[in-house]
C-alpha atoms as a PDB file:
ATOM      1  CA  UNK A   1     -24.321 -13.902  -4.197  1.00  0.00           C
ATOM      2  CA  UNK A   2     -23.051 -10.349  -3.164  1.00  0.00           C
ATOM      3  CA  UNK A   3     -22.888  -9.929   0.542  1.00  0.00           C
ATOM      4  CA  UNK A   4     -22.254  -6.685   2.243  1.00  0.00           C
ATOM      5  CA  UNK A   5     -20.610  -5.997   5.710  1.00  0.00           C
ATOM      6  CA  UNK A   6     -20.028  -2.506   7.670  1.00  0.00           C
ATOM      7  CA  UNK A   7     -17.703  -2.443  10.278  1.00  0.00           C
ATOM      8  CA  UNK A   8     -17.202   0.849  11.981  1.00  0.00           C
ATOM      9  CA  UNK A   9     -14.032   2.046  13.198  1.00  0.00           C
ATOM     10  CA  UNK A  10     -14.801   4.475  15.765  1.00  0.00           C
ATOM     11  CA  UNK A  11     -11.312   6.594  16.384  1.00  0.00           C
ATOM     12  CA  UNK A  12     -11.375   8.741  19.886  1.00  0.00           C
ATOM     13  CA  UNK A  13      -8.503  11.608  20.175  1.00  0.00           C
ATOM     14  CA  UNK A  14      -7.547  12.985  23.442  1.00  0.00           C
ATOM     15  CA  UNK A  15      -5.165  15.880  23.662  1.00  0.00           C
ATOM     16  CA  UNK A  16      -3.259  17.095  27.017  1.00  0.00           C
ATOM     17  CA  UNK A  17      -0.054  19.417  27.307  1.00  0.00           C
ATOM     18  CA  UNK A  18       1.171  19.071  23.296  1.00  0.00           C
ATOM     19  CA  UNK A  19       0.302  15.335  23.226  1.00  0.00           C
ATOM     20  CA  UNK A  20      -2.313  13.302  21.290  1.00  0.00           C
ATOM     21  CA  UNK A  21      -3.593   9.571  22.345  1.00  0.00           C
ATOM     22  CA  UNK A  22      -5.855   8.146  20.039  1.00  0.00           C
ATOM     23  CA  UNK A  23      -7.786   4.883  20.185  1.00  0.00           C
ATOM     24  CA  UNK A  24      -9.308   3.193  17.188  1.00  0.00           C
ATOM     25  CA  UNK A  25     -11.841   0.650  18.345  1.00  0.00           C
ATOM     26  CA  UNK A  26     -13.444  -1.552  15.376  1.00  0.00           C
ATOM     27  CA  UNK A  27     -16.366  -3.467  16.291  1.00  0.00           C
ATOM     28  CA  UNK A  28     -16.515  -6.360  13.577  1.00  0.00           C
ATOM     29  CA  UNK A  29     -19.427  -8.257  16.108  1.00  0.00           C
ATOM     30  CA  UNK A  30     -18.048 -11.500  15.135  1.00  0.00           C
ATOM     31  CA  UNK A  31     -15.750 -11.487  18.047  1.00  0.00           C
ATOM     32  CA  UNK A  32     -14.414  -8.551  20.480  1.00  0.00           C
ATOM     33  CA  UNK A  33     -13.891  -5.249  19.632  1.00  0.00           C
ATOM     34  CA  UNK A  34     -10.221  -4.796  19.076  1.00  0.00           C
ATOM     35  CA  UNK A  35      -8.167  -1.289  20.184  1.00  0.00           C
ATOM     36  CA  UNK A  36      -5.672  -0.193  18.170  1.00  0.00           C
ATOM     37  CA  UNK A  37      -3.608   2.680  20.251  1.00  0.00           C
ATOM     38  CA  UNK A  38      -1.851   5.814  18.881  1.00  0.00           C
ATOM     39  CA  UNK A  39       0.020   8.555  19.748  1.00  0.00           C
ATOM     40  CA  UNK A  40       1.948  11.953  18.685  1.00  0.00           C
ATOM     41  CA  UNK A  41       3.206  14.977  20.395  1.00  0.00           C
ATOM     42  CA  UNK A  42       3.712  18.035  19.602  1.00  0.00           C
ATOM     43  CA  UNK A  43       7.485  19.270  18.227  1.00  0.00           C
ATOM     44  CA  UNK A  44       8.872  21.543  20.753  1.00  0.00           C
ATOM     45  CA  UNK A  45      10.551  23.523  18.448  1.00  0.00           C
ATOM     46  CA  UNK A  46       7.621  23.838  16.336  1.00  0.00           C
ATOM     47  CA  UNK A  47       4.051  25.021  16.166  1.00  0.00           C
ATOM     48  CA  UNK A  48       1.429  23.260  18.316  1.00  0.00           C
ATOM     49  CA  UNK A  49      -0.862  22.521  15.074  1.00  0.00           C
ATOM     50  CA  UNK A  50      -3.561  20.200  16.691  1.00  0.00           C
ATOM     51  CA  UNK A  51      -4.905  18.576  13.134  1.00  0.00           C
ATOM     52  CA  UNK A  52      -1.575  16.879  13.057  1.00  0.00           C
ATOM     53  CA  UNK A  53      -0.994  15.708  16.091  1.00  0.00           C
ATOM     54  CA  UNK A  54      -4.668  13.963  15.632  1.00  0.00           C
ATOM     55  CA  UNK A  55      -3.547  12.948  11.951  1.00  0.00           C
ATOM     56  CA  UNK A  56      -0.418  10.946  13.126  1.00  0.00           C
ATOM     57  CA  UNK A  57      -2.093   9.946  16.354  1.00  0.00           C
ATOM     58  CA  UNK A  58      -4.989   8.647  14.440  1.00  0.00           C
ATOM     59  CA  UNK A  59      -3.072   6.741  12.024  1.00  0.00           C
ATOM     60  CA  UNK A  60      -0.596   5.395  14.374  1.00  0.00           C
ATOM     61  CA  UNK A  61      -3.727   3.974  16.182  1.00  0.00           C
ATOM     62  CA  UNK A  62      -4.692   2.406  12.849  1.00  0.00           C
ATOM     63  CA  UNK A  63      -1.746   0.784  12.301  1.00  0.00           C
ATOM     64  CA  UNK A  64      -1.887  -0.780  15.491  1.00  0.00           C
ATOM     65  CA  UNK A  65      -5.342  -1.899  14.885  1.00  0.00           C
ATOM     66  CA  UNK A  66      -4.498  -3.562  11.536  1.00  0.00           C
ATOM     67  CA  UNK A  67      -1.826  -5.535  12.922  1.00  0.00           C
ATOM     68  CA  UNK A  68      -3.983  -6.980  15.691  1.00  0.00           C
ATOM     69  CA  UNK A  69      -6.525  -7.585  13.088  1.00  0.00           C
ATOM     70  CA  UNK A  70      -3.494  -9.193  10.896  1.00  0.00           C
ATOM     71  CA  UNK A  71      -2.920 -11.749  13.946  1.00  0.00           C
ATOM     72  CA  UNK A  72      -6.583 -12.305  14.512  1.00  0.00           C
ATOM     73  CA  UNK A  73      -6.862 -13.483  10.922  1.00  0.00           C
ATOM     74  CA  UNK A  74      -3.531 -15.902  11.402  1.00  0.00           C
ATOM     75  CA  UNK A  75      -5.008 -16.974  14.318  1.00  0.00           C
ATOM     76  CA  UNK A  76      -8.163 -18.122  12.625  1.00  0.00           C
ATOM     77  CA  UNK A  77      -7.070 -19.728   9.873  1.00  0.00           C
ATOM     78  CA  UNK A  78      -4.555 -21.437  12.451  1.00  0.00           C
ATOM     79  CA  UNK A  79      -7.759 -22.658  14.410  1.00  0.00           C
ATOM     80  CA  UNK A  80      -9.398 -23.465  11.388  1.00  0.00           C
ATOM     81  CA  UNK A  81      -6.883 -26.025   9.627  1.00  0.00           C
ATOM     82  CA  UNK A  82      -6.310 -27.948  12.731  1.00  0.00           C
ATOM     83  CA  UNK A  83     -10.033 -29.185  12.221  1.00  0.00           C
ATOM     84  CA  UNK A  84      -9.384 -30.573   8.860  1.00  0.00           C
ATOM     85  CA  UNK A  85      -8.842 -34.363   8.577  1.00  0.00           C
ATOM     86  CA  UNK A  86      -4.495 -33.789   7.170  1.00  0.00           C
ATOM     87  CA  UNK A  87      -4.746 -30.479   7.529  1.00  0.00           C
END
């Protein structure tokens, strides 16, 4: 049987004096939202171009989010196989 799941990723951006935070917050509901964090600044040699600083801010908060979410899963299966009987 095919089973479906959605879990948003909901990714805020803050900017303040040429740098970007960003926090990606996925709420799976099977345990507590986890935060990935993120964040860029602006070249000061270079043109403030805000769509990048969000880009790299955003994906740096991603990154962090997927490794949490890498641990979560080792941490699980961890849990998991100390139940089993030899395991």
């Amino acid at each position: 049987m095919l089973t479906t799941r959605v879990w948003p990723i909901a990714i805020h951006l803050t900017d303040a004096d040429g740098h970007t935070h960003a926090e990606a917050v996925l709420a799976s509901g099977a345990t507590e939202a986890l935060r990935g964090k993120g964040y860029a600044r602006c070249d000061p040699s270079g043109v403030d171009v805000a769509e990048i600083g969000d880009e790299l801010a955003a994906a740096r908060a991603l990154a962090d989010l997927s490794t949490q979410l890498l641990a979560a899963a080792a941490e699980d299966v961890q849990a998991v196989r100390a139940k089993i009987p030899g395991g």
